[in-house]
C-alpha atoms as a PDB file:
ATOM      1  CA  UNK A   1      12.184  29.825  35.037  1.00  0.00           C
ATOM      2  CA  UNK A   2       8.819  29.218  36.505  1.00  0.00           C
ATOM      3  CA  UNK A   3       8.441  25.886  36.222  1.00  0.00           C
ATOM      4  CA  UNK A   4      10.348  22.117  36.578  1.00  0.00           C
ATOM      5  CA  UNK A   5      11.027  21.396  33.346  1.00  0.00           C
ATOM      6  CA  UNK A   6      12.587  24.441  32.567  1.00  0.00           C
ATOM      7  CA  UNK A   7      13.759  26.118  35.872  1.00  0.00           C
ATOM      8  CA  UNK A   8      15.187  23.657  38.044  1.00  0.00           C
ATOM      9  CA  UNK A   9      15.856  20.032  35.547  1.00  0.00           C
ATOM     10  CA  UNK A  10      18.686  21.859  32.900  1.00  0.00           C
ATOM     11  CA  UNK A  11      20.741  23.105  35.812  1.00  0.00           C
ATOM     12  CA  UNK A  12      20.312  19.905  37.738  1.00  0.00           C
ATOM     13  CA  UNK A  13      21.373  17.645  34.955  1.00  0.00           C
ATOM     14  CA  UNK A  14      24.456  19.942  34.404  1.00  0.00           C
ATOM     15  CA  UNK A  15      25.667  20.032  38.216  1.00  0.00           C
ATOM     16  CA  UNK A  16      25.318  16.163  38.056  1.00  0.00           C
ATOM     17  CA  UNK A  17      27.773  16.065  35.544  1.00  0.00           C
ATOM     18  CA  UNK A  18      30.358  18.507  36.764  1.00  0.00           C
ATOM     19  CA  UNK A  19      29.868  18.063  40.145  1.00  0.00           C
ATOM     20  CA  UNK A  20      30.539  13.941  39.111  1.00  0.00           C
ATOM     21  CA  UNK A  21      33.644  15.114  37.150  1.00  0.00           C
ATOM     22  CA  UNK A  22      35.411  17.472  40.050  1.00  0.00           C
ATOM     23  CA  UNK A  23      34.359  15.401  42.695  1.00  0.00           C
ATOM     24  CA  UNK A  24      36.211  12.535  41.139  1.00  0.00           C
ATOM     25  CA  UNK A  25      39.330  14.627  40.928  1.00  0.00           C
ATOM     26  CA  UNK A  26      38.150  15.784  43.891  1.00  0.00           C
ATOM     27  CA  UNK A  27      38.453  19.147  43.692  1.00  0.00           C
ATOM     28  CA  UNK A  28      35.896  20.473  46.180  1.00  0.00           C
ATOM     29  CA  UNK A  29      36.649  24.240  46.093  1.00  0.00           C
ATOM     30  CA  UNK A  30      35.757  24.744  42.165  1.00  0.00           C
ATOM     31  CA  UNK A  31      32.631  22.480  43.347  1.00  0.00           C
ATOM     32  CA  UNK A  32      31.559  24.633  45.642  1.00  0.00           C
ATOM     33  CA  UNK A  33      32.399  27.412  43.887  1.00  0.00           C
ATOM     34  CA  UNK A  34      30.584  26.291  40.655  1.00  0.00           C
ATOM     35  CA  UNK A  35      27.434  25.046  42.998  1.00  0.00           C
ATOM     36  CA  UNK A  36      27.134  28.594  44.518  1.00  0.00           C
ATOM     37  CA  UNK A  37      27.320  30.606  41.196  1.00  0.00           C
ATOM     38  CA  UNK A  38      24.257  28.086  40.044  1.00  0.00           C
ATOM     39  CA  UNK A  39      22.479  28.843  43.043  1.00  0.00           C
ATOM     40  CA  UNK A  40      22.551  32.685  42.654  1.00  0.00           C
ATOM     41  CA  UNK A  41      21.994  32.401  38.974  1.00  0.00           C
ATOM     42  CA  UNK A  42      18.639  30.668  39.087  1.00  0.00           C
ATOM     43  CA  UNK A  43      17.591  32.254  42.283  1.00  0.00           C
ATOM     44  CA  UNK A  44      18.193  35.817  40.647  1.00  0.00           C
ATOM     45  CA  UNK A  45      16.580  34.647  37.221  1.00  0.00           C
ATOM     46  CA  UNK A  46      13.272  33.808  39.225  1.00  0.00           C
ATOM     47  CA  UNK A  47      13.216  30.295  39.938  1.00  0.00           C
ATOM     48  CA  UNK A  48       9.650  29.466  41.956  1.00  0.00           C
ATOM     49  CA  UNK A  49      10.181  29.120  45.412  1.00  0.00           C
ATOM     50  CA  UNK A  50       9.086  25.838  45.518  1.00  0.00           C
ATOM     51  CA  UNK A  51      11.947  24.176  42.987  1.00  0.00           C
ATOM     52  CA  UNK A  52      14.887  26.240  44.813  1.00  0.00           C
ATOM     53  CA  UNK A  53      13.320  24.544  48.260  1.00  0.00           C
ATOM     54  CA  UNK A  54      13.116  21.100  46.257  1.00  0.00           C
ATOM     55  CA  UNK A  55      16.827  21.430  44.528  1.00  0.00           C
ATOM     56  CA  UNK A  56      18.270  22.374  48.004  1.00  0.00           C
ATOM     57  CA  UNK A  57      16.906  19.272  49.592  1.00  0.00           C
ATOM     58  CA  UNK A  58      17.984  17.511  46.506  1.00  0.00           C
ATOM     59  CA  UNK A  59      21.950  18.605  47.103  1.00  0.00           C
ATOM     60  CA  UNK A  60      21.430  18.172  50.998  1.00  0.00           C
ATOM     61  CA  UNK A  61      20.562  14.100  50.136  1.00  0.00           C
ATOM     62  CA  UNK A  62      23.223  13.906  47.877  1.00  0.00           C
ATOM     63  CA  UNK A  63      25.506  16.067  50.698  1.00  0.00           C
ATOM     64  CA  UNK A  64      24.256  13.335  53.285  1.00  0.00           C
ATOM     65  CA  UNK A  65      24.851  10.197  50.800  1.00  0.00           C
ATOM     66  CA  UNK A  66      28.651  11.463  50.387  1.00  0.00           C
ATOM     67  CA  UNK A  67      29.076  11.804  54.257  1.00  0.00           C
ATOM     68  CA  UNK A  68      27.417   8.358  55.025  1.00  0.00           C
ATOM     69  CA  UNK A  69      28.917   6.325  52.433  1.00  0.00           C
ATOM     70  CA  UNK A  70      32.243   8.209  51.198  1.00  0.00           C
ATOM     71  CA  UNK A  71      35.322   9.251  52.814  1.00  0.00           C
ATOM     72  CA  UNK A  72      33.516  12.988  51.781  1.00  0.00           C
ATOM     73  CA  UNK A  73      33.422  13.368  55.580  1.00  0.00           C
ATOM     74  CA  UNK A  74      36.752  12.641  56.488  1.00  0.00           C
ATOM     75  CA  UNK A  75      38.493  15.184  53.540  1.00  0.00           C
ATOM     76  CA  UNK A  76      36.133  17.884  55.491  1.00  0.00           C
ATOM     77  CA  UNK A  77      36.860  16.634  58.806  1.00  0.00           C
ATOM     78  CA  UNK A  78      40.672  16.760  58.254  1.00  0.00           C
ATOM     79  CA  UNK A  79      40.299  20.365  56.489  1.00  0.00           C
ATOM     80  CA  UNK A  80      38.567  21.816  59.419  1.00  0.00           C
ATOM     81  CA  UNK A  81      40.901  20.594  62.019  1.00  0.00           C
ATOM     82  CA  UNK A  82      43.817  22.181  60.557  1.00  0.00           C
ATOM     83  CA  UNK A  83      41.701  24.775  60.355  1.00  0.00           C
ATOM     84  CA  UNK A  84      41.180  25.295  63.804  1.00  0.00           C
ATOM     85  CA  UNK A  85      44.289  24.190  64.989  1.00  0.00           C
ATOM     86  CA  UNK A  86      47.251  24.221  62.487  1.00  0.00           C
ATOM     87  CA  UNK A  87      49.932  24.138  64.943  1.00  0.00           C
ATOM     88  CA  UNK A  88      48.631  21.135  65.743  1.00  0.00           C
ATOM     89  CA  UNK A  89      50.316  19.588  62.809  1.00  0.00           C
ATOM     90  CA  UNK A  90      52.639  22.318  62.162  1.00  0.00           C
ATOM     91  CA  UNK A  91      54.994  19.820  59.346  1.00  0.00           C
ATOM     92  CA  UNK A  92      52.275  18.800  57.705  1.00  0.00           C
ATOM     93  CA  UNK A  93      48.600  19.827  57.382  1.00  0.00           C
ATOM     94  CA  UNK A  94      49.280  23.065  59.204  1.00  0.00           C
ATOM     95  CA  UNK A  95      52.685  23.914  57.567  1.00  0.00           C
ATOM     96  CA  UNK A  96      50.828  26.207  54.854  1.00  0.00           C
ATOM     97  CA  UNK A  97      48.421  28.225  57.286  1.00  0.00           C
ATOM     98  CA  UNK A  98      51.136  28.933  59.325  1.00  0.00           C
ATOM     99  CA  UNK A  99      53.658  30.246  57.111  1.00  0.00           C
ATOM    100  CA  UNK A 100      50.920  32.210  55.469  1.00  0.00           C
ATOM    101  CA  UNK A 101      50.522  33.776  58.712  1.00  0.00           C
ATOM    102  CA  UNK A 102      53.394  34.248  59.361  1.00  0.00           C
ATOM    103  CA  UNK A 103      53.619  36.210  56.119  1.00  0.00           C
ATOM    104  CA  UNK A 104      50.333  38.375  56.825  1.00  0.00           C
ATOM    105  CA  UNK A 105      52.238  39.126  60.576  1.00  0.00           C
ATOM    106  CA  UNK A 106      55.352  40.079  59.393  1.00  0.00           C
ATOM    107  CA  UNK A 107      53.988  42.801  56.895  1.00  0.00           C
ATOM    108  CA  UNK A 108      53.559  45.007  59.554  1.00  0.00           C
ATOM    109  CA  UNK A 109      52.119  48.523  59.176  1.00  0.00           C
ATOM    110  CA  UNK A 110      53.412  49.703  55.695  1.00  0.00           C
ATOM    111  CA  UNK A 111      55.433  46.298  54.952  1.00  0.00           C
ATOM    112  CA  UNK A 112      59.044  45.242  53.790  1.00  0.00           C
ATOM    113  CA  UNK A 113      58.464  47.068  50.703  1.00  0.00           C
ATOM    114  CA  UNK A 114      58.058  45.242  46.725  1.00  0.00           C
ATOM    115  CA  UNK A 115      60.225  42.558  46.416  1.00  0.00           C
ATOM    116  CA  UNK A 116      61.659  42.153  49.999  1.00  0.00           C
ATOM    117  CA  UNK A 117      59.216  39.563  51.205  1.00  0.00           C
ATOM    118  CA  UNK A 118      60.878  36.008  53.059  1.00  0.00           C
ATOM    119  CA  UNK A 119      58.323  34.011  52.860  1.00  0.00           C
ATOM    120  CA  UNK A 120      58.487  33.063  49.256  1.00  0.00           C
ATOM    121  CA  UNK A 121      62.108  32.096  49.646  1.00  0.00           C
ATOM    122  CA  UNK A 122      60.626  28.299  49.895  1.00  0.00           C
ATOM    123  CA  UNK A 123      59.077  28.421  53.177  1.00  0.00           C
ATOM    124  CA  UNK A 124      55.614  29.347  51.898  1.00  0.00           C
ATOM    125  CA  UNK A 125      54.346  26.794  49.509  1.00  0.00           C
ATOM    126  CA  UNK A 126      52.580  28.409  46.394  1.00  0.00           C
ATOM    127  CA  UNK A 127      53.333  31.583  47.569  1.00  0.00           C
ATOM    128  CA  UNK A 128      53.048  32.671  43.688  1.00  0.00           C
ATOM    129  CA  UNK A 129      49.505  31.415  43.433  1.00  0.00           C
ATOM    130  CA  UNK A 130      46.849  30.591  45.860  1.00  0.00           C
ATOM    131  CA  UNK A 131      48.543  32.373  48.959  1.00  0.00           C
ATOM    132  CA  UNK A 132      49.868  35.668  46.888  1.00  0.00           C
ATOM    133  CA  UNK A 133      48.009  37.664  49.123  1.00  0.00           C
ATOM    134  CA  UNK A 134      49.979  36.696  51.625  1.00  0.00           C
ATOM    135  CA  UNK A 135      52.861  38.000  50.199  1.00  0.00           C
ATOM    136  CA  UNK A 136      51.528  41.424  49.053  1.00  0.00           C
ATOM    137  CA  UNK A 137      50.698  41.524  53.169  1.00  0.00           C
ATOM    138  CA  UNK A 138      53.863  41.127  53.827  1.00  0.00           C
ATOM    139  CA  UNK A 139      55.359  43.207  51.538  1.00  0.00           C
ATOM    140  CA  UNK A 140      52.721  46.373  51.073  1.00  0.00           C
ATOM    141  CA  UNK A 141      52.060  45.995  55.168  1.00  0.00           C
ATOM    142  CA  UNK A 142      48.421  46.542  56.166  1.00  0.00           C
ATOM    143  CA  UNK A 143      47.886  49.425  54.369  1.00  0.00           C
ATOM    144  CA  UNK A 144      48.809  47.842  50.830  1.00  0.00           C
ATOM    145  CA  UNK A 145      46.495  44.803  51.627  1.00  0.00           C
ATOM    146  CA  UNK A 146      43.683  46.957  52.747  1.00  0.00           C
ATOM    147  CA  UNK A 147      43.825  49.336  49.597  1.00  0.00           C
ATOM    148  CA  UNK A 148      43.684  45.683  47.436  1.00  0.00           C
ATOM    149  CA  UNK A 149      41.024  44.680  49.599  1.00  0.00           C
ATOM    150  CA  UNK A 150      39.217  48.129  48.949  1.00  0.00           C
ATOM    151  CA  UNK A 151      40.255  47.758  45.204  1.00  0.00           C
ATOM    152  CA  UNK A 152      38.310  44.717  45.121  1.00  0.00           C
ATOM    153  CA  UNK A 153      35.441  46.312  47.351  1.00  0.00           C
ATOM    154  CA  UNK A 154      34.919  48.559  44.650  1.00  0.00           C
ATOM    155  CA  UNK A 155      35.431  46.171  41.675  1.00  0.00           C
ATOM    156  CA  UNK A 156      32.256  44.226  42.965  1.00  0.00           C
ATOM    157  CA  UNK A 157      30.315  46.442  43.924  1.00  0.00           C
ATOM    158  CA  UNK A 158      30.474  47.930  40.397  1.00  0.00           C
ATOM    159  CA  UNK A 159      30.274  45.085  38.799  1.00  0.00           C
ATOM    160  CA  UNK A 160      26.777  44.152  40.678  1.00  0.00           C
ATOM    161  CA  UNK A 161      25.939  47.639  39.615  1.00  0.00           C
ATOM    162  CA  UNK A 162      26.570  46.405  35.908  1.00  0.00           C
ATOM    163  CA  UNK A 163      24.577  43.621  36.237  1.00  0.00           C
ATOM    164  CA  UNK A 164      21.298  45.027  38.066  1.00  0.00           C
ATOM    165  CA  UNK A 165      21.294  48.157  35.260  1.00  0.00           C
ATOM    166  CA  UNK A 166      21.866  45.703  32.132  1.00  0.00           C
ATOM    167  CA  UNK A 167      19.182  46.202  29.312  1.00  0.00           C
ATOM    168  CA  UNK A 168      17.780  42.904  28.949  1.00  0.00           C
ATOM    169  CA  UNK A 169      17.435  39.770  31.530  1.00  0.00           C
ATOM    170  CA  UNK A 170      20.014  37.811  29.466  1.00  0.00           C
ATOM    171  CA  UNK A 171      22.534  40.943  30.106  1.00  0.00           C
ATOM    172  CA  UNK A 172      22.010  40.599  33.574  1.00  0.00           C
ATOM    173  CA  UNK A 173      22.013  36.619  34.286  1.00  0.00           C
ATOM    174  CA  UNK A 174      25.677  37.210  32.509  1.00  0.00           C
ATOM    175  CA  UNK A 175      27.165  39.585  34.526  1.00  0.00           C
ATOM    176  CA  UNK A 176      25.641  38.301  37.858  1.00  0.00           C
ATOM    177  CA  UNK A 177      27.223  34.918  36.782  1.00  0.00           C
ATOM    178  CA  UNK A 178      30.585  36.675  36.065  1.00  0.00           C
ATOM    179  CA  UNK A 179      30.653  38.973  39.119  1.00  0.00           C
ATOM    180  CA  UNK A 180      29.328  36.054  41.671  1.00  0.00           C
ATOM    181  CA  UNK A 181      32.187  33.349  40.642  1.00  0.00           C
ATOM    182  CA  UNK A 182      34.972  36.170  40.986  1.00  0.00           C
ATOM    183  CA  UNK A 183      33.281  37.507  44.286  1.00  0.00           C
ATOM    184  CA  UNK A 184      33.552  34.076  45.734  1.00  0.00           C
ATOM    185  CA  UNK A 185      36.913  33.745  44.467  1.00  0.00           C
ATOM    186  CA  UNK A 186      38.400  36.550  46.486  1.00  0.00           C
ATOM    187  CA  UNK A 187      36.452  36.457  49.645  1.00  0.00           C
ATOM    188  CA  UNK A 188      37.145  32.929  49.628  1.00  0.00           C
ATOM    189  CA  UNK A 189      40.976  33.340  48.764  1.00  0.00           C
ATOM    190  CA  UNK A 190      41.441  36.022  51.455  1.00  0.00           C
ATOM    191  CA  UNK A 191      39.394  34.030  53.821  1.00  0.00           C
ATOM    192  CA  UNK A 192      41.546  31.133  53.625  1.00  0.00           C
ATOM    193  CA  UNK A 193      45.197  32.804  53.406  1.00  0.00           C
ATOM    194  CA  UNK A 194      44.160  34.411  56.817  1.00  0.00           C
ATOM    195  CA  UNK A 195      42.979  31.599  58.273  1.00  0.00           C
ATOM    196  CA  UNK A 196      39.482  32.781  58.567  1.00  0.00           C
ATOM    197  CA  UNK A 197      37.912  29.747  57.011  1.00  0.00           C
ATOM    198  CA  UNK A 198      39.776  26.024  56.002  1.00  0.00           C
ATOM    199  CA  UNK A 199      41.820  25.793  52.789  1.00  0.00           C
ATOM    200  CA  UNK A 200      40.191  25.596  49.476  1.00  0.00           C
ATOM    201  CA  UNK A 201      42.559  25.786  47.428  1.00  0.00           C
ATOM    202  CA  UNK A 202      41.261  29.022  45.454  1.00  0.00           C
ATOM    203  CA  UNK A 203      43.056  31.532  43.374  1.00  0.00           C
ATOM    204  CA  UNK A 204      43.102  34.915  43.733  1.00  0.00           C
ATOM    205  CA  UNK A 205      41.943  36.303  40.570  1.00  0.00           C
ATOM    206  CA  UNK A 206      44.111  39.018  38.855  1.00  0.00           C
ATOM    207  CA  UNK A 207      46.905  37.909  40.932  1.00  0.00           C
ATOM    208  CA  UNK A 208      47.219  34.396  41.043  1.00  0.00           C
ATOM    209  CA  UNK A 209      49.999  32.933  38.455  1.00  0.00           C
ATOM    210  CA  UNK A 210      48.320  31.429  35.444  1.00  0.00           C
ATOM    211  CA  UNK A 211      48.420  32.503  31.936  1.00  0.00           C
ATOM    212  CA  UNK A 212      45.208  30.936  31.304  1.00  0.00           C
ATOM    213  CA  UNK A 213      43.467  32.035  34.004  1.00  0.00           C
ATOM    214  CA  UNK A 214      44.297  35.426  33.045  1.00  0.00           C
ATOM    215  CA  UNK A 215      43.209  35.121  29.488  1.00  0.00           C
ATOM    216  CA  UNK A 216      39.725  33.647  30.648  1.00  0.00           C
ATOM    217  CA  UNK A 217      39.394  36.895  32.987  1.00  0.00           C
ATOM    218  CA  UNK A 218      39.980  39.306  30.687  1.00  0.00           C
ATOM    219  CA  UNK A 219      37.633  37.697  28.459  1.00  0.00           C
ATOM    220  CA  UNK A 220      34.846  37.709  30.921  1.00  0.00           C
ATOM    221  CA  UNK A 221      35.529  41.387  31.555  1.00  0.00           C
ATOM    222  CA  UNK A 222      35.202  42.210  28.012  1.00  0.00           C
ATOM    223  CA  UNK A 223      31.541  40.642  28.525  1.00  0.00           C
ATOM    224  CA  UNK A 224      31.462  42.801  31.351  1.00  0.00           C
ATOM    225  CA  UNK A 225      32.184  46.053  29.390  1.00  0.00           C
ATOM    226  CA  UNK A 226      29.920  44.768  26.718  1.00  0.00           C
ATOM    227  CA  UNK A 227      26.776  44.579  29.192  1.00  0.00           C
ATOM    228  CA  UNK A 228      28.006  47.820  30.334  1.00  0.00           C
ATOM    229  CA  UNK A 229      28.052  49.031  27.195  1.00  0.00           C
ATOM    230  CA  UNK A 230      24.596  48.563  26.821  1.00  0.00           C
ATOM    231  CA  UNK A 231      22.739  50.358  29.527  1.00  0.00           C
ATOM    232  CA  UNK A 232      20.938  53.064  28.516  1.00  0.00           C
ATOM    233  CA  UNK A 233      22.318  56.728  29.358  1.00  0.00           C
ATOM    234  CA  UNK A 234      20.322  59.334  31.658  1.00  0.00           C
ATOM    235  CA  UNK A 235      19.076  61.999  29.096  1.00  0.00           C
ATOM    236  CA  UNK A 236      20.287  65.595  31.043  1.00  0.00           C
ATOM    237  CA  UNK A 237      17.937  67.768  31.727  1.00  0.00           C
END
């Protein structure tokens, strides 16, 4: 991890070919998302100082190429205004945000109750994925979303607790990869559905609709449980 060769050129030549491959689809979020689990990785597994410095000015010439040269800029650009203003466009780039807040508003103290939320009756779109936060505001009120958001809380902050105790290095890069991706997931998610940040398009996970998605969690929790598993006990006494 010390050096070029091993350190900084595997993880390079690997973002060059996924980051190729979503930003042709584009699909900017799980770029970003992927980018930022990399970064964390090699920054936790000891990467000199020097090669993180070098790979960041690597992405922010590759970052400067897209804006100069691609429409890169302009996908942003539109993002953000919504963003800031969605009522500025309220049938079209807007619509989402603003349903979604009008979702998060309606819930309330204590909600509609399970079930009763309006929103998914076809005025928010993918109500049943991306924005299903949204709906449990609506329908557990502030106190359900805050005991999710506490859920979470906790699920992180054990998870990072996993990963920091692990036996072995390799235990740890695994769980800090697992728990960093699904971190970003739902601060992102959550970010976006209440309009703190622009739309990414990212799933909640554990909530989100996707049988798939579901079946790749649970697997990386088993690999959770397994580092977990692993740590040695306090002897008593």
């Amino acid at each position: 991890m010390k050096t070029l060769r091993y350190g900084l050129v595997p993880y390079i030549g690997v973002m060059a070919v996924v980051g190729l491959l979503l930003y042709r689809q584009p699909h900017m979020s799980a770029l970003i998302l992927i980018a930022m689990t990399c970064f964390v990785m090699i920054f936790v597994g000891g990467l000199a100082w020097k090669w993180i410095i070098s790979g960041g000015a690597l992405v922010g010439a590759v970052g400067l190429y897209l804006m100069l040269f691609t429409d890169f800029l302009g996908y942003i650009q539109r993002r953000i205004e919504a963003w800031q203003n969605p009522y500025a466009d309220p049938l079209g780039s807007g619509y989402q945000t603003i349903q979604s807040l009008y979702a998060v508003g309606s819930g309330g103290l204590f909600g509609l109750g399970l079930g009763n939320g309006r929103q998914k009756q076809l005025f928010l779109p993918e109500s049943h994925n991306d924005y299903v936060f949204s709906i449990a505001a609506e329908e557990l009120g502030f106190v359900g979303a805050m005991l999710i958001i506490l859920v979470f809380a906790a699920f992180m902050i054990r998870g990072f607790w996993i990963a920091f105790h692990a036996r072995d290095r390799f235990g740890t890069m695994l769980a800090v990869g697992i728990m960093t991706m699904l971190s970003l997931q739902i601060i992102i998610n959550i970010a976006v559905v209440t309009n703190a940040m622009p739309v990414t398009g990212m799933s909640l996970p554990f909530f989100s609709y996707g049988g798939t998605s579901l079946v790749v969690l649970l697997c990386e929790m088993g690999l959770m449980l397994s580092v977990s598993r692993q740590i040695p006990m306090k002897k008593e006494g």
